[in-house]
C-alpha atoms as a PDB file:
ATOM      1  CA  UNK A   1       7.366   9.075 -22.234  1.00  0.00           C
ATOM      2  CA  UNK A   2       3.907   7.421 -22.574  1.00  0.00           C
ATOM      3  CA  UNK A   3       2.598   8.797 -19.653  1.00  0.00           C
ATOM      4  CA  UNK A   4       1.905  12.333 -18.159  1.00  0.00           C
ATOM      5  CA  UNK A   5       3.886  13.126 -14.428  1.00  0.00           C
ATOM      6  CA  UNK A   6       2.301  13.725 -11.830  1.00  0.00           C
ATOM      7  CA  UNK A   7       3.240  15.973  -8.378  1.00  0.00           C
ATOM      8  CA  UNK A   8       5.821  15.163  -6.172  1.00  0.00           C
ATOM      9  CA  UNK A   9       4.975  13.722  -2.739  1.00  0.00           C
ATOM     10  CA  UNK A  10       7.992  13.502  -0.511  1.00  0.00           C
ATOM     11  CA  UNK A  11       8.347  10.697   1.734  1.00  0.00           C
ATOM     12  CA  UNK A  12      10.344  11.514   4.674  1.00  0.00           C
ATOM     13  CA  UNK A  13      13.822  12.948   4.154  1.00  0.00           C
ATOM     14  CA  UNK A  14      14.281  10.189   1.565  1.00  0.00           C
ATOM     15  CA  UNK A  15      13.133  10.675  -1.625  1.00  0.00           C
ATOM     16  CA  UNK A  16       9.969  11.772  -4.022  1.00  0.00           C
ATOM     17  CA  UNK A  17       6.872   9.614  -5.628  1.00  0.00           C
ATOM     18  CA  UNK A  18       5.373  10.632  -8.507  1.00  0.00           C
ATOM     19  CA  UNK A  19       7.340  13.445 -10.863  1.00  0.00           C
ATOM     20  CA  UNK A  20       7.749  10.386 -13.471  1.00  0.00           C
ATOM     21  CA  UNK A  21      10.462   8.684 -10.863  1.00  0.00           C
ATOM     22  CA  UNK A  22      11.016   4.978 -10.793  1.00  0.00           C
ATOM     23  CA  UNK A  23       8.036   3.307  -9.204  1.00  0.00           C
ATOM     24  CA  UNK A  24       8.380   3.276  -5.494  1.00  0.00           C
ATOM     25  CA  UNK A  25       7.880   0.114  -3.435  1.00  0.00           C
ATOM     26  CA  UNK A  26       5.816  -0.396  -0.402  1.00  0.00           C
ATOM     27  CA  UNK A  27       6.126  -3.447   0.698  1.00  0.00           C
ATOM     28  CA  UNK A  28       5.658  -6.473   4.375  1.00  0.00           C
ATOM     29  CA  UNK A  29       3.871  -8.527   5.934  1.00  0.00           C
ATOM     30  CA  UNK A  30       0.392  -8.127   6.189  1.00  0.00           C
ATOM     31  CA  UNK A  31       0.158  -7.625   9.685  1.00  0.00           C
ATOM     32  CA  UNK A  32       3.247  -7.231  12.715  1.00  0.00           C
ATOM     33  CA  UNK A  33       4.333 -10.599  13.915  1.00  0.00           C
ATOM     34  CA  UNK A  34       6.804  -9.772  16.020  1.00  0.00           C
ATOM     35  CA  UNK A  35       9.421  -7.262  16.041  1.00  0.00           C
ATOM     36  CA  UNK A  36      12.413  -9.748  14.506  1.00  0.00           C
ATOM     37  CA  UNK A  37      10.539 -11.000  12.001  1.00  0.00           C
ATOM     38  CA  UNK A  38       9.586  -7.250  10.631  1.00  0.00           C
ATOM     39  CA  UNK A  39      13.134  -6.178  11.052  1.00  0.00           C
ATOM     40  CA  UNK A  40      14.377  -9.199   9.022  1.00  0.00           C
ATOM     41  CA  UNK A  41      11.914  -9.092   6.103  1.00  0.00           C
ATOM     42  CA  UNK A  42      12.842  -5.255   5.928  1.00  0.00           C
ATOM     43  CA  UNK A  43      16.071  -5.395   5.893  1.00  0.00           C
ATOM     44  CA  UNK A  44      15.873  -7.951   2.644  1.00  0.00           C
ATOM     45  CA  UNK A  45      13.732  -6.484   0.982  1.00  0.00           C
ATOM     46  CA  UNK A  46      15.743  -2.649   1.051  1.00  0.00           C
ATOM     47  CA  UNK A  47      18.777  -4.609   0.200  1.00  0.00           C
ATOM     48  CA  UNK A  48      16.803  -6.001  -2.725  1.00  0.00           C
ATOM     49  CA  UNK A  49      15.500  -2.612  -3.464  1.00  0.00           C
ATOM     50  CA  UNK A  50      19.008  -0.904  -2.993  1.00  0.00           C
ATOM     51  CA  UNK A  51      20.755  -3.246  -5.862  1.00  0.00           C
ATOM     52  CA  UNK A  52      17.763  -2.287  -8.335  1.00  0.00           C
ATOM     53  CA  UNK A  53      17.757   1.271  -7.303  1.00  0.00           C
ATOM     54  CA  UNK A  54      13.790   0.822  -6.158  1.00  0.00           C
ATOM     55  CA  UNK A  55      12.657   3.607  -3.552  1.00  0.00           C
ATOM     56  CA  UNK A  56      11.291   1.417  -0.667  1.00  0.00           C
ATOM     57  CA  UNK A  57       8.655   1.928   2.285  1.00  0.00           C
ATOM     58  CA  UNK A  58       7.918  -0.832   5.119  1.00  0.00           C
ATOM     59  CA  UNK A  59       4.548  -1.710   5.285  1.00  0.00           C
ATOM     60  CA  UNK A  60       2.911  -3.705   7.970  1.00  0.00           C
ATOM     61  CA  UNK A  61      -0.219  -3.771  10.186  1.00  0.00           C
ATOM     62  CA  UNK A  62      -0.633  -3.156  13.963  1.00  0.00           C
ATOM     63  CA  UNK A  63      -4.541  -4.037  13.744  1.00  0.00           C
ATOM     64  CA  UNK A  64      -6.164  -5.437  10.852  1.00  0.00           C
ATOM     65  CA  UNK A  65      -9.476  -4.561  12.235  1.00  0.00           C
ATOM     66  CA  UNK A  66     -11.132  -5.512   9.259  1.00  0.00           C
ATOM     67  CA  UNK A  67     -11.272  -9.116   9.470  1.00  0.00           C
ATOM     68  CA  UNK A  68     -13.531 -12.164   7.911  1.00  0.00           C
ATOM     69  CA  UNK A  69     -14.000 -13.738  11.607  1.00  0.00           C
ATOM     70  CA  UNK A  70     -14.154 -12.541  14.945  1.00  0.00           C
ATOM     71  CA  UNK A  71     -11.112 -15.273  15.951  1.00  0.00           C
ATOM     72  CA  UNK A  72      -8.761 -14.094  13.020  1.00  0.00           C
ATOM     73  CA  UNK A  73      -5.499 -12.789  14.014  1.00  0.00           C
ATOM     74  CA  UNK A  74      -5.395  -8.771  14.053  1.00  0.00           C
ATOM     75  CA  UNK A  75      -1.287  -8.368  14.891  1.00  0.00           C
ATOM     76  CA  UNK A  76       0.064  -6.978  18.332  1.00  0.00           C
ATOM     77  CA  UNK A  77      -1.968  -3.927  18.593  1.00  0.00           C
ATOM     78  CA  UNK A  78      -1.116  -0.045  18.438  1.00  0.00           C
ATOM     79  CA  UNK A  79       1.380   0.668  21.071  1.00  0.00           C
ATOM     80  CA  UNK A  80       3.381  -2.542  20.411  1.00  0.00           C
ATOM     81  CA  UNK A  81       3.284  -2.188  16.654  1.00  0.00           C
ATOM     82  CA  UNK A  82       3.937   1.363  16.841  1.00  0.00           C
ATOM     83  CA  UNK A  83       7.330   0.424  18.736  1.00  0.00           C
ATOM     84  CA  UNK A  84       8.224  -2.081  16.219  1.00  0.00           C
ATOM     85  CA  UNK A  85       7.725   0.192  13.666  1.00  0.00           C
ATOM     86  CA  UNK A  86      10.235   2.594  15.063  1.00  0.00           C
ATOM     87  CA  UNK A  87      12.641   0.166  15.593  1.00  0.00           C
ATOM     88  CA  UNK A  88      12.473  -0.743  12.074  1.00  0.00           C
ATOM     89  CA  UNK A  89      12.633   2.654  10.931  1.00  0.00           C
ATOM     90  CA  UNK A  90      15.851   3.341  13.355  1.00  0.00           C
ATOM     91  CA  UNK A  91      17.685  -0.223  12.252  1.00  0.00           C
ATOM     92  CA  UNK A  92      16.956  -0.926   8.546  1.00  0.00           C
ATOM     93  CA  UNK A  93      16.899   2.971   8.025  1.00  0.00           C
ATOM     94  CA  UNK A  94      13.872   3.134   5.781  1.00  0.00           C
ATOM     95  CA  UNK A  95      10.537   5.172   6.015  1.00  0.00           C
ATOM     96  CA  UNK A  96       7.292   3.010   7.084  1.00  0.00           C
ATOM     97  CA  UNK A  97       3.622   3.169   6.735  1.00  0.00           C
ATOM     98  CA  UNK A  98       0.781   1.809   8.421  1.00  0.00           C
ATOM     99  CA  UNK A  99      -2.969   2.029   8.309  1.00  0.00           C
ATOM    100  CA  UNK A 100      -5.203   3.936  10.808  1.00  0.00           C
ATOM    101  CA  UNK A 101      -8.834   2.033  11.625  1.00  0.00           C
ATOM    102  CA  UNK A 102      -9.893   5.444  14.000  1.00  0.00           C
ATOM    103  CA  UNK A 103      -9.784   9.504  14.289  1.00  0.00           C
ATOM    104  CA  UNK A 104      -7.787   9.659  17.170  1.00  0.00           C
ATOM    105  CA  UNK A 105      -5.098   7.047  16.022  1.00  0.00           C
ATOM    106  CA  UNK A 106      -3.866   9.706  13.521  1.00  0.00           C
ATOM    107  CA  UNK A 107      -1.832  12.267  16.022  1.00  0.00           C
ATOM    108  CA  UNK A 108      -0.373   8.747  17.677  1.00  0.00           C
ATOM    109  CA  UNK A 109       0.926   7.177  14.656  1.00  0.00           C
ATOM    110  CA  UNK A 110       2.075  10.047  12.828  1.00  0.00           C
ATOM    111  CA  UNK A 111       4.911  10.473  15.487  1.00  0.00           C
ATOM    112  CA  UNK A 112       6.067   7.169  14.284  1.00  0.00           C
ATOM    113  CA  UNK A 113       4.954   6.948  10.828  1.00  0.00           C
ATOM    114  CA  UNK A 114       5.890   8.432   7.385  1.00  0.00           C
ATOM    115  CA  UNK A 115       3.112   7.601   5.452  1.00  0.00           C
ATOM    116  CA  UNK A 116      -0.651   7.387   6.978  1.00  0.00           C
ATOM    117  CA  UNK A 117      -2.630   5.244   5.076  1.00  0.00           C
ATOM    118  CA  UNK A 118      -6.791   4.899   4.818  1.00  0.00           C
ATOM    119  CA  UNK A 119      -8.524   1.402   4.446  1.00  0.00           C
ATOM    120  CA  UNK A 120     -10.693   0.931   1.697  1.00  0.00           C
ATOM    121  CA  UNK A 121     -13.749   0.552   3.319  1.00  0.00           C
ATOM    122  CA  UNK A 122     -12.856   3.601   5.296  1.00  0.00           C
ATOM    123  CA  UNK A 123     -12.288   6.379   2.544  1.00  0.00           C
ATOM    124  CA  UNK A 124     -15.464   7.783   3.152  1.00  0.00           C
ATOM    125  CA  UNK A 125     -15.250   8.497   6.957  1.00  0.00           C
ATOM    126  CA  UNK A 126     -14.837  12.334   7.117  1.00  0.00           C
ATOM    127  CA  UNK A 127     -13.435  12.402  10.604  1.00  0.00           C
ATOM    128  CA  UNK A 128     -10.794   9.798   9.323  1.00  0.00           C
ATOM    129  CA  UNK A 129      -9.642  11.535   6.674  1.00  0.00           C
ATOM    130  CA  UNK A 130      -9.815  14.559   8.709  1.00  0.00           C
ATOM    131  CA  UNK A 131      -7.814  13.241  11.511  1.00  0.00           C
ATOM    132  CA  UNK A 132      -5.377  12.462   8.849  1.00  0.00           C
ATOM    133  CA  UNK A 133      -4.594  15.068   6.829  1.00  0.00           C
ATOM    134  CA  UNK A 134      -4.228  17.452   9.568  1.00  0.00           C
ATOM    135  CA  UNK A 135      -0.807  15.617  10.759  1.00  0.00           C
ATOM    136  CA  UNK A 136       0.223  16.886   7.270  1.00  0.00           C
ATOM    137  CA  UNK A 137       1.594  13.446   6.319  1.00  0.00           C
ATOM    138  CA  UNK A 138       1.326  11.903   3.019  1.00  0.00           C
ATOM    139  CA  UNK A 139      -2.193   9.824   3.171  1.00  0.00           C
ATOM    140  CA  UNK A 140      -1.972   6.926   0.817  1.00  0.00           C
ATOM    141  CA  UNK A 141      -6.157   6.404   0.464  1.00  0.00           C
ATOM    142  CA  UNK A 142      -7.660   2.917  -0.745  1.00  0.00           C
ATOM    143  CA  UNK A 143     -10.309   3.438  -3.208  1.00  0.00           C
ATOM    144  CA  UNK A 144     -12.993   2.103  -1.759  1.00  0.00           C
ATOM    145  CA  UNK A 145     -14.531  -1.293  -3.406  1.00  0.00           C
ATOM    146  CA  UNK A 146     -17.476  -0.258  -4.270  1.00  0.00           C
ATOM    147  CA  UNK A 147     -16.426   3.712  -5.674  1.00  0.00           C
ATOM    148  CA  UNK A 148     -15.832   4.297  -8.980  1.00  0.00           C
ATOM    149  CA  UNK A 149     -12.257   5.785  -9.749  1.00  0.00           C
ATOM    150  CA  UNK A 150     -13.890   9.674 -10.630  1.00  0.00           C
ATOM    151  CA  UNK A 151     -15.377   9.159  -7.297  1.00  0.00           C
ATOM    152  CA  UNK A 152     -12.386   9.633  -5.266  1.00  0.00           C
ATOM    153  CA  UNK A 153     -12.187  13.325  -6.103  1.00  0.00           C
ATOM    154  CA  UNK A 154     -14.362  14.134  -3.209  1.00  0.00           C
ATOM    155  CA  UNK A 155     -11.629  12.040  -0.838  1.00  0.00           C
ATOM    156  CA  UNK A 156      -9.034  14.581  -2.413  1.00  0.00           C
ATOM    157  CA  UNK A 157     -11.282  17.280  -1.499  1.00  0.00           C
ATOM    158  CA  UNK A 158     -11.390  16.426   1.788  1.00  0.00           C
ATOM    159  CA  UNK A 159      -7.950  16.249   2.137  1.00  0.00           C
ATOM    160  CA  UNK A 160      -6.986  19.605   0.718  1.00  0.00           C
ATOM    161  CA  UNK A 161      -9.868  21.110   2.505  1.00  0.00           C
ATOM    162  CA  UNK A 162      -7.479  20.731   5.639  1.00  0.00           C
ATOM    163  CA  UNK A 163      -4.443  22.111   3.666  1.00  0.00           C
ATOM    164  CA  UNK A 164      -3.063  18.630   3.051  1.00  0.00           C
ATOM    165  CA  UNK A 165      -1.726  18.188  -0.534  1.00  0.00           C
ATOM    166  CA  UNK A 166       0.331  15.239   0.587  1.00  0.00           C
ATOM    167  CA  UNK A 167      -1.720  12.467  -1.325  1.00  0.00           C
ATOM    168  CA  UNK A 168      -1.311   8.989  -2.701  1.00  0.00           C
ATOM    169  CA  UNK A 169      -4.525   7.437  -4.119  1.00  0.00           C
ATOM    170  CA  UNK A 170      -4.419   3.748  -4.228  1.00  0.00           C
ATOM    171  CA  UNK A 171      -6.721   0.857  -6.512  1.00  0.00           C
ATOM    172  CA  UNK A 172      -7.390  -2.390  -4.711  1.00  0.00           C
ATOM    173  CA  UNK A 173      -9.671  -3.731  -6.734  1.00  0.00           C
ATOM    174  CA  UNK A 174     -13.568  -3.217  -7.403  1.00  0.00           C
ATOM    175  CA  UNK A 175     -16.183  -5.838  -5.813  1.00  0.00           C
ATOM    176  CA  UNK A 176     -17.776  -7.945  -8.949  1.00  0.00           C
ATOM    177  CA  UNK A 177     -20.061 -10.269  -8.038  1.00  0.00           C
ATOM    178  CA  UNK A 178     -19.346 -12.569  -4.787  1.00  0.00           C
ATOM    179  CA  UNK A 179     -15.736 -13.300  -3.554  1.00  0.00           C
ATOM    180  CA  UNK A 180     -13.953 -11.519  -6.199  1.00  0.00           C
ATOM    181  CA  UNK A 181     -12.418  -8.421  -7.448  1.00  0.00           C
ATOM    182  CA  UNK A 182     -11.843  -6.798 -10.732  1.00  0.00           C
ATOM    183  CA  UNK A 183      -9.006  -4.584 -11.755  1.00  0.00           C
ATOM    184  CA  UNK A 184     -10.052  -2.178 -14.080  1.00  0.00           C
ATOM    185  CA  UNK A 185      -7.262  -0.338 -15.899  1.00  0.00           C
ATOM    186  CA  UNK A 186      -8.661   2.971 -16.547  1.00  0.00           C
ATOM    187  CA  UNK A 187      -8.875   3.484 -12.764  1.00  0.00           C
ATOM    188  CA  UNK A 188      -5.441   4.582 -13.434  1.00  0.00           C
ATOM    189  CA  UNK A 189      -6.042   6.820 -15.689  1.00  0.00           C
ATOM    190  CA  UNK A 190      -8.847   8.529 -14.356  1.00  0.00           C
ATOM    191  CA  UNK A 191      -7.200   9.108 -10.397  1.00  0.00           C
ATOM    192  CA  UNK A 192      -3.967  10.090 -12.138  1.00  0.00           C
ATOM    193  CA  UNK A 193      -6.235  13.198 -13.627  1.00  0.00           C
ATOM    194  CA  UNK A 194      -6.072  14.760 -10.183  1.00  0.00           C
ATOM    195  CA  UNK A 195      -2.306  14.920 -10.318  1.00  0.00           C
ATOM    196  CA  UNK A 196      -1.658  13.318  -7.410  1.00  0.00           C
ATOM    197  CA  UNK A 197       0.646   9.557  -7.322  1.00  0.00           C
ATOM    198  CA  UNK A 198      -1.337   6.566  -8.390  1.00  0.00           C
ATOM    199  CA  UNK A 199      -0.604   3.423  -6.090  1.00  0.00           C
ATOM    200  CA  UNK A 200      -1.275  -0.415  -7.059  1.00  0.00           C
ATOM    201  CA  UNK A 201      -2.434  -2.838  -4.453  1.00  0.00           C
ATOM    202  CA  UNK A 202      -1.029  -5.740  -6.268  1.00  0.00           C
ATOM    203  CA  UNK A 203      -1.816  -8.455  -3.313  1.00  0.00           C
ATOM    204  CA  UNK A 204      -4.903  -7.243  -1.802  1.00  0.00           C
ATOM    205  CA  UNK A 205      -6.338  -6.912  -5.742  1.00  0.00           C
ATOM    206  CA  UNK A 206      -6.384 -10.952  -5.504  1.00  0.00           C
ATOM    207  CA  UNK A 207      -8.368 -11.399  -2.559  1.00  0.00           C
ATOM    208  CA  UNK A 208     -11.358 -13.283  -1.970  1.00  0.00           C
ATOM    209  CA  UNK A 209     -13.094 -11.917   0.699  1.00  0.00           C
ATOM    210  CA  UNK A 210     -14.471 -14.727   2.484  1.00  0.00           C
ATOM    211  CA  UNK A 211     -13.187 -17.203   0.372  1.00  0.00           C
ATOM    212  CA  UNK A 212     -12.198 -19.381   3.086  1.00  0.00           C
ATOM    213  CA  UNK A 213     -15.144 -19.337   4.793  1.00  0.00           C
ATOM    214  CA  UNK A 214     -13.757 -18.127   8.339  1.00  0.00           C
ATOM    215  CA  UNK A 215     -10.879 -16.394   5.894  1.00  0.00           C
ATOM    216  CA  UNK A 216      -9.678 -14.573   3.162  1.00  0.00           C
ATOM    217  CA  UNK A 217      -8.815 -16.600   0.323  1.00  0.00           C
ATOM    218  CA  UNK A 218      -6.379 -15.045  -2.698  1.00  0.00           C
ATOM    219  CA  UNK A 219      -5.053 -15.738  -6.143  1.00  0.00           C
ATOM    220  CA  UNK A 220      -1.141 -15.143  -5.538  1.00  0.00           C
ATOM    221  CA  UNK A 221      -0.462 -16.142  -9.327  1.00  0.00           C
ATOM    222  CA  UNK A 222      -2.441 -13.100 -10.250  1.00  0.00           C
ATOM    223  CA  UNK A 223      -0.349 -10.663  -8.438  1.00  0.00           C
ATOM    224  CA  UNK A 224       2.652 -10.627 -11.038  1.00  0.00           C
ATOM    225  CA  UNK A 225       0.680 -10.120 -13.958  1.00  0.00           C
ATOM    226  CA  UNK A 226      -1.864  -7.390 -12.624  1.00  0.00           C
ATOM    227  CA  UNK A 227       1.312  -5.905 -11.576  1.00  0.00           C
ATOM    228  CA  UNK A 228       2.906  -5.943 -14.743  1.00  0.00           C
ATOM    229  CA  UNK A 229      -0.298  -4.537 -16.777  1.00  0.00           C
ATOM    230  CA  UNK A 230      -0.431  -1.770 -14.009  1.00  0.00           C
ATOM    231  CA  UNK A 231       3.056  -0.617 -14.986  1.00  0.00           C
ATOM    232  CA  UNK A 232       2.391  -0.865 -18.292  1.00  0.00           C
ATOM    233  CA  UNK A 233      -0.456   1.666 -17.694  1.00  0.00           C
ATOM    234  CA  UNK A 234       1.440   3.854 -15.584  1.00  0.00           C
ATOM    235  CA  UNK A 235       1.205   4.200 -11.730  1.00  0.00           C
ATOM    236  CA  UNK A 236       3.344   6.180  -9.460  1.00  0.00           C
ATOM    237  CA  UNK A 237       3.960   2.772  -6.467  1.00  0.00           C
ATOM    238  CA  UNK A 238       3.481  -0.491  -6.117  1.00  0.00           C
ATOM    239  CA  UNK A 239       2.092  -1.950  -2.643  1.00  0.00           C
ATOM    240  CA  UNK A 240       2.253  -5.680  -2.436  1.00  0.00           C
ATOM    241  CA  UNK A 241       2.382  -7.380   1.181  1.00  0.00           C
ATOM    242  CA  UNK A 242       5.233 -10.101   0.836  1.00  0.00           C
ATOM    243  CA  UNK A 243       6.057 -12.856   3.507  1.00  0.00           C
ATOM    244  CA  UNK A 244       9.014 -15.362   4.185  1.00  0.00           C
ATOM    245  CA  UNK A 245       6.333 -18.009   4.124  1.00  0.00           C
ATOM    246  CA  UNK A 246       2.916 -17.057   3.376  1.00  0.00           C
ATOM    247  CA  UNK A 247       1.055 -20.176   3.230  1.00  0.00           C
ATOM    248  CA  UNK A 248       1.475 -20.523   7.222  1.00  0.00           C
ATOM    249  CA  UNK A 249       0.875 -16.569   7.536  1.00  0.00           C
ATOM    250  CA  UNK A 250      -1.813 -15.899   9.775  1.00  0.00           C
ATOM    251  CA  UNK A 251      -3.584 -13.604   7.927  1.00  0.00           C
ATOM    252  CA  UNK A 252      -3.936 -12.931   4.090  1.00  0.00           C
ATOM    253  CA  UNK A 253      -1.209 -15.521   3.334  1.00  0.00           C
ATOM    254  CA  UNK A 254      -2.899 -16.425  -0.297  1.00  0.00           C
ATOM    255  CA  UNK A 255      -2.237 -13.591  -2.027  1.00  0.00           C
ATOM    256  CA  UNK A 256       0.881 -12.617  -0.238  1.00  0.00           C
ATOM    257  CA  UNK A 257       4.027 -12.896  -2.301  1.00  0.00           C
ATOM    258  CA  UNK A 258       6.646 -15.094  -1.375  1.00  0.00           C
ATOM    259  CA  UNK A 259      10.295 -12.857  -0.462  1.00  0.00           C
ATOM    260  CA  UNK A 260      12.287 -15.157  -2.097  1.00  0.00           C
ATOM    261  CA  UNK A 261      10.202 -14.499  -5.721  1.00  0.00           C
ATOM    262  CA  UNK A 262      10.559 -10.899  -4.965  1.00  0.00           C
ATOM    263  CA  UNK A 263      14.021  -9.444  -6.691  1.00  0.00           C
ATOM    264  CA  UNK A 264      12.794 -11.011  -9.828  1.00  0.00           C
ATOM    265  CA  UNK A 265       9.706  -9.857  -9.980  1.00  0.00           C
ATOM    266  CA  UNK A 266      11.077  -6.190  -9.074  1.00  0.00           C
ATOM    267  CA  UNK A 267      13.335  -6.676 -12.011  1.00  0.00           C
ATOM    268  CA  UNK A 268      10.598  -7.205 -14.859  1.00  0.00           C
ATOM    269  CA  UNK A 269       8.492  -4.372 -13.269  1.00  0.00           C
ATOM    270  CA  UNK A 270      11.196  -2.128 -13.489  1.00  0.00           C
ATOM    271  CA  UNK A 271      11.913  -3.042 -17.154  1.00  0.00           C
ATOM    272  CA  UNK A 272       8.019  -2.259 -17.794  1.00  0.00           C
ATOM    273  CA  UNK A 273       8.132   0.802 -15.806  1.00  0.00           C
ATOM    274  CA  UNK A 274      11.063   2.553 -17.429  1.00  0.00           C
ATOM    275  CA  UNK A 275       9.898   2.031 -20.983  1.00  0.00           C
ATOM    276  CA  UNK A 276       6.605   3.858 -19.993  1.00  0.00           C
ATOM    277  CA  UNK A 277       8.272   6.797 -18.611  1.00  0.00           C
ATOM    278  CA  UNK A 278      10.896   6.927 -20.806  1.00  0.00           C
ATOM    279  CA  UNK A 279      13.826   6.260 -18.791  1.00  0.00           C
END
């Protein structure tokens, strides 16, 4: 084994992240379309995660609230997301996770939810992560851009300081220079030193905030091989937002991956990850 475990998290009644287990996949669209096409991309993706033996968790927006122009789509909103959430949960069978923009969203999703998670820009706010870890959920937090990996021990903090010990930290990416982000491999390293799971945000690591002018731009051919030095470094999950057609998604479609690339992507990443941990 070339790298150390970390804690358990359990997600749900399912399974465990972190304890050297297989990497666990969290994976959709970037934002809720509409309830059939979120049912449909879940539903391939666990069956491509069932015949690899991949732990899998939904993923999908019901506001992306941070957006590059005041006309850029920001999905169906809470209450309607929320429902479509459930509804995948209750017909693919599968835990889900979705992000939280507000305090007093926390006690509303987390009767829906299995996993809270906390947007980069936001892992500061107190009150969020607050809010958060008082549902006693596992919070999956975004390192901020512009925090150094060490710096996230005072989100931790935070989070046990309201007896939550549920946590997922998660590198995105650091801002270098205009438009672009850097992946620096130690971050790894250095969050894994608080023993909780270390997540990679594969797609959102390719972004180019603004790139587009009105829009986010991306780098989708970067995803695969960030991904597969990630592994090779160890981390607990992988998050990657994946479409059935992402170059007429209407938000974040160039650095979403396409579904159809997924299974053999999965299957490389698992060959990386189970030589690190010594499966």
């Amino acid at each position: 084994m070339l790298v150390e475990a970390v804690k358990g998290v359990k997600i749900g009644n399912k399974f465990t992240v972190g304890e050297n287990n297989r990497f666990m996949l969290i994976a959709g669209p970037c934002a809720i379309e509409s309830e059939e096409m979120s049912i449909r991309v879940a539903k391939k993706i666990k069956e491509i995660c069932d015949r690899l033996g991949i732990n899998y968790v939904f993923k999908s927006s019901f506001d992306k609230a941070n957006r590059s122009s005041i006309s850029s789509f920001r999905s169906v909103g809470m209450e309607e997301g929320l429902r479509i959430l459930q509804k995948v949960k209750d017909e693919v069978g599968v835990p889900v996770i979705t992000d939280i923009h507000e305090s007093y969203q926390a006690e509303i999703v987390a009767k829906v939810v299995d996993i809270i998670q906390i947007p980069a820009f936001l892992c500061r706010q107190t009150d969020l992560l607050v809010a958060a870890g008082k549902t006693g959920l596992p919070i999956n937090v975004k390192k901020g851009q512009f925090l150094a990996p060490w710096d996230m021990k005072n989100v931790v903090t935070k989070l046990n300081e309201v007896g939550n010990e549920n946590i997922m930290l998660c590198e995105r990416g650091v801002t270098f220079g205009y438009n672009n982000f850097v992946v620096d491999m130690r971050s790894f390293l250095e969050m894994r030193r608080f023993g909780y799971p270390v997540v990679f945000d594969a797609t959102h690591s390719v972004q180019i905030p603004g790139g587009l002018g009105c829009s986010t731009g991306g780098n989708r051919e970067y995803v695969f091989p960030l991904m597969r030095a990630a592994l090779s470094v160890g981390v607990d999950a992988i998050f990657a937002e994946v479409h059935e057609d992402p170059d007429n998604a209407p938000c974040d479609g160039p650095n979403m991956l396409r579904l159809e690339d997924l299974e053999e992507i999965l299957k490389i990443a698992i060959t990386i990850d189970d030589l690190v941990k010594g499966k």
